[in-house]
C-alpha atoms as a PDB file:
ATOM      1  CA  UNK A   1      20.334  -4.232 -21.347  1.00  0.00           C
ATOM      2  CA  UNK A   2      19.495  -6.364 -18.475  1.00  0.00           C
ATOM      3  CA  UNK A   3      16.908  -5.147 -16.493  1.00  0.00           C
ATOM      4  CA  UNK A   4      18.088  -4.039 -12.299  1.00  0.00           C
ATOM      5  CA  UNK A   5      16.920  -6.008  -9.760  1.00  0.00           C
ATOM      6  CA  UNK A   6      16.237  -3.715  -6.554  1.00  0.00           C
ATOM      7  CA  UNK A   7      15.942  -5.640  -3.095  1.00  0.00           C
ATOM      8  CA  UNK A   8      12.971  -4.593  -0.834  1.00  0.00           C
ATOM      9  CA  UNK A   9      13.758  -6.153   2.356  1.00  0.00           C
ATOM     10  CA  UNK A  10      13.811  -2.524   4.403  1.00  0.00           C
ATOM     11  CA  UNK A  11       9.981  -1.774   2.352  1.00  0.00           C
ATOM     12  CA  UNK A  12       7.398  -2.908   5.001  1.00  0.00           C
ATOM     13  CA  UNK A  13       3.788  -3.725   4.555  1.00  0.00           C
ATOM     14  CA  UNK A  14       1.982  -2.201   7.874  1.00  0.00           C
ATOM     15  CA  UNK A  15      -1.962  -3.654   7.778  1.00  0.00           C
ATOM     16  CA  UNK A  16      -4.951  -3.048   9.997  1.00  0.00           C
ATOM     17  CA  UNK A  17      -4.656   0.493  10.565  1.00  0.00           C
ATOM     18  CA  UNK A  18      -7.017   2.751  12.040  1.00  0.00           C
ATOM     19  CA  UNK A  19      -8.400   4.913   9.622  1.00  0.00           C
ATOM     20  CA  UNK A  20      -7.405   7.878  12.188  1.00  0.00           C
ATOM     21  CA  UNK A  21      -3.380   6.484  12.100  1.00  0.00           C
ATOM     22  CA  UNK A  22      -2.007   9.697  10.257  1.00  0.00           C
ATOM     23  CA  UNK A  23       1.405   9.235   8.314  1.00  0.00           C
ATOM     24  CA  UNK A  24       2.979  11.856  10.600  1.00  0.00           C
ATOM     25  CA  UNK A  25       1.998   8.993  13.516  1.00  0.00           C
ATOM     26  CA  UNK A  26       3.462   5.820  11.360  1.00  0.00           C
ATOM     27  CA  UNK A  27       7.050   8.070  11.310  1.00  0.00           C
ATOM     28  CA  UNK A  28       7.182   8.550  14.911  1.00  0.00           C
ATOM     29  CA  UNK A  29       6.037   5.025  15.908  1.00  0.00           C
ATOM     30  CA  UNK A  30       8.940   3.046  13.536  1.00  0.00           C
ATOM     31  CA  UNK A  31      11.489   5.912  13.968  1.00  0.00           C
ATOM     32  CA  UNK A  32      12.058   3.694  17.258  1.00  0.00           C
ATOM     33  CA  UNK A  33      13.500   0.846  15.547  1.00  0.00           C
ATOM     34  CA  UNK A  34      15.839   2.950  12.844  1.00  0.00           C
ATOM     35  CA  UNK A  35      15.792   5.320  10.131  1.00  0.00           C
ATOM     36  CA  UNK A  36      12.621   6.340   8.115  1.00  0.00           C
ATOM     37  CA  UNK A  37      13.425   6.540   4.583  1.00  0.00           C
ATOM     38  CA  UNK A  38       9.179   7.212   4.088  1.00  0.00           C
ATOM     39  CA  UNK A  39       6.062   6.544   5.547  1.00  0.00           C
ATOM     40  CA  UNK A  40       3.101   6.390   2.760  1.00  0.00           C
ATOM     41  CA  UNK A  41      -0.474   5.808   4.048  1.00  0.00           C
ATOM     42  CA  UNK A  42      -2.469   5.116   1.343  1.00  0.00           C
ATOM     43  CA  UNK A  43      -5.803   6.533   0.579  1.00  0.00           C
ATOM     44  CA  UNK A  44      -9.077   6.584  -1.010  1.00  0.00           C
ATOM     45  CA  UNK A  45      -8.442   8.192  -4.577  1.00  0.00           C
ATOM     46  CA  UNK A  46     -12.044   9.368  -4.416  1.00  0.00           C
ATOM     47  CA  UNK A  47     -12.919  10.254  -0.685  1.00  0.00           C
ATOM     48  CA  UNK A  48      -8.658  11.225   0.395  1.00  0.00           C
ATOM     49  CA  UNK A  49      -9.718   8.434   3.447  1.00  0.00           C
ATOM     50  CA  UNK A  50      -7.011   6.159   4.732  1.00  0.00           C
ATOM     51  CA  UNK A  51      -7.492   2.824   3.327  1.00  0.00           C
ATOM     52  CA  UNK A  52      -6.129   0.962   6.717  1.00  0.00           C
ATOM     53  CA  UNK A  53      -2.545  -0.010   5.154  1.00  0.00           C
ATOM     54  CA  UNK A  54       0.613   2.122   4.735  1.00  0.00           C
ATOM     55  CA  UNK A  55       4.203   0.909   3.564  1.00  0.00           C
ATOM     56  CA  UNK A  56       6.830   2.110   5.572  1.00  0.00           C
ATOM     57  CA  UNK A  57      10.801   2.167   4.108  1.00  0.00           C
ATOM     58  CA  UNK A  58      13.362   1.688   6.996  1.00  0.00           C
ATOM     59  CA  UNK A  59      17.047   2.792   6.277  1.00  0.00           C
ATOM     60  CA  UNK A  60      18.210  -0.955   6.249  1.00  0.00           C
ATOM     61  CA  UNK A  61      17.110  -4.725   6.175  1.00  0.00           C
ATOM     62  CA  UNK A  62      18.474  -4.859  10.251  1.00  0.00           C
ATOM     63  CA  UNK A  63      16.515  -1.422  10.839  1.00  0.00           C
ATOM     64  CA  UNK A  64      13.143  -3.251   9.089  1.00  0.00           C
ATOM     65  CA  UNK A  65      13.410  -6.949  10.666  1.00  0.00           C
ATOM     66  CA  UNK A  66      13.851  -4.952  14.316  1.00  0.00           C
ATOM     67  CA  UNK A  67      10.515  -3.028  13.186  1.00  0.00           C
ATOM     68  CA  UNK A  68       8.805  -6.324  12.292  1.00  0.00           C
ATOM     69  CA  UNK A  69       9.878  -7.388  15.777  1.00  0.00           C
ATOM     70  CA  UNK A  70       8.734  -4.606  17.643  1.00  0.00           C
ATOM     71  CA  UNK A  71       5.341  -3.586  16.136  1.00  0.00           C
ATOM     72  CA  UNK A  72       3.509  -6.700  14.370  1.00  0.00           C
ATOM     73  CA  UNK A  73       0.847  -7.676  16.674  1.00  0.00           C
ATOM     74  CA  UNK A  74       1.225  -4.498  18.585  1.00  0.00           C
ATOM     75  CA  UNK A  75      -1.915  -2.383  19.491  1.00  0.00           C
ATOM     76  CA  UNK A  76      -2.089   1.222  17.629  1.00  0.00           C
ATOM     77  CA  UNK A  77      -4.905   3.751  17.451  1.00  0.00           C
ATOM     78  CA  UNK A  78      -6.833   1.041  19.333  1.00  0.00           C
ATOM     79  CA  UNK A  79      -5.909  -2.076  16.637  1.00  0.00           C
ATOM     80  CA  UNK A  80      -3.596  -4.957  16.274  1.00  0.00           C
ATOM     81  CA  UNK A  81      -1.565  -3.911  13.328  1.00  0.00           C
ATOM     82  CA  UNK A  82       0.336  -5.883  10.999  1.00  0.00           C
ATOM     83  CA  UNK A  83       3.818  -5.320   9.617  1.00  0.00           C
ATOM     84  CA  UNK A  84       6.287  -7.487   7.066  1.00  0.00           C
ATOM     85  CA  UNK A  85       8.369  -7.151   4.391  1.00  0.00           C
ATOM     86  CA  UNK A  86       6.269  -5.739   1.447  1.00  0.00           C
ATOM     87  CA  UNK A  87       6.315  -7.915  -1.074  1.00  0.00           C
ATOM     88  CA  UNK A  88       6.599  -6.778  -4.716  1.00  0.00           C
ATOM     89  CA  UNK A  89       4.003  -5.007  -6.485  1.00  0.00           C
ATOM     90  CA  UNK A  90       2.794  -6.838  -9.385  1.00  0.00           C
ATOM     91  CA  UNK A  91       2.230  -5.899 -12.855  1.00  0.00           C
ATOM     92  CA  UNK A  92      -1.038  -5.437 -13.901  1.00  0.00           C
ATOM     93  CA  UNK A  93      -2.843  -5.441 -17.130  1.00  0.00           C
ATOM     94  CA  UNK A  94      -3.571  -2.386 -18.529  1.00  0.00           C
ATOM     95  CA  UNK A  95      -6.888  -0.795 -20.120  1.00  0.00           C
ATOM     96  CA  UNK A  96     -10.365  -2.526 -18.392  1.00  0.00           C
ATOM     97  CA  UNK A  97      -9.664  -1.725 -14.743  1.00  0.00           C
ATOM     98  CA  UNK A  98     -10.683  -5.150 -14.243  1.00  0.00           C
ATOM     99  CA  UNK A  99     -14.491  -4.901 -15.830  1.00  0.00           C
ATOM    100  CA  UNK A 100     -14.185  -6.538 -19.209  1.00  0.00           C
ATOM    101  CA  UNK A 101     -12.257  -3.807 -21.033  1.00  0.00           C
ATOM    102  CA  UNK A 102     -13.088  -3.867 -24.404  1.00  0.00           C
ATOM    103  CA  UNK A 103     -15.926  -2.082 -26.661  1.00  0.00           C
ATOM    104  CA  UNK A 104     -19.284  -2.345 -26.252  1.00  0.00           C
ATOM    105  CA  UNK A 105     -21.413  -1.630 -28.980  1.00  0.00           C
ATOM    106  CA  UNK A 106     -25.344  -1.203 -29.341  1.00  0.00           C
ATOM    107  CA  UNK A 107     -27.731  -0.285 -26.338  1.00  0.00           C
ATOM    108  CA  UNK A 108     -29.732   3.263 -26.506  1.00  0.00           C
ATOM    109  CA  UNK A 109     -30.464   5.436 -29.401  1.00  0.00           C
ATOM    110  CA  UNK A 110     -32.809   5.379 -31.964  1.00  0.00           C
ATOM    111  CA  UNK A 111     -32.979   1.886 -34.446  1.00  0.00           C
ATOM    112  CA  UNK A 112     -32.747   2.415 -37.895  1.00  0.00           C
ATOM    113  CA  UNK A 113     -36.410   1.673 -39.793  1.00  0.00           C
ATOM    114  CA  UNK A 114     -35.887   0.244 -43.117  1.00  0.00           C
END
């Protein structure tokens, strides 16, 4: 079966957040250029902080471009945020989180005496 292309073009990126800029905040500010579909801050999987960058889904592509227009480069919480069409997350290899992967064998413990 051929795999379903889904367009993104309403899925913004919004950047440079304050770490105070509260997902109830990031609704109110784009509800002024169109529907909120969702607001999604993302955080710290350890600490629950903000991580300075939420994605934001408008209702449409016009709803998201007028957002673009109104709020990248605009001052929030005290900094110049960023906002544009979020681009596509990638895939990722699975297993090593990025340190190697893989077995490691030896280190610690007693050696055998022969």
């Amino acid at each position: 079966m051929p795999e379903k292309k889904v367009e993104m073009n309403n899925r913004l990126f919004v950047g440079n957040l304050s770490f105070e800029t509260t997902e109830i905040a990031l609704n109110d500010l784009f509800a002024q250029a169109g529907k909120v579909n969702s607001a999604d801050l993302i955080q710290d999987k350890f600490s629950g902080k903000s991580r300075g960058f939420a994605f934001v889904e408008m209702g449409s592509e016009e709803e998201a471009n007028k957002a673009i227009e109104m709020f990248n480069g605009k001052e929030v919480d005290g900094r110049n945020i960023k906002v544009n069409i979020a681009r596509p997350r990638e895939d990722r290899p699975s297993g090593g989180g990025g340190f190697g992967g893989g077995r490691r064998e030896g280190g610690g413990g007693r050696r055998q005496r022969y």
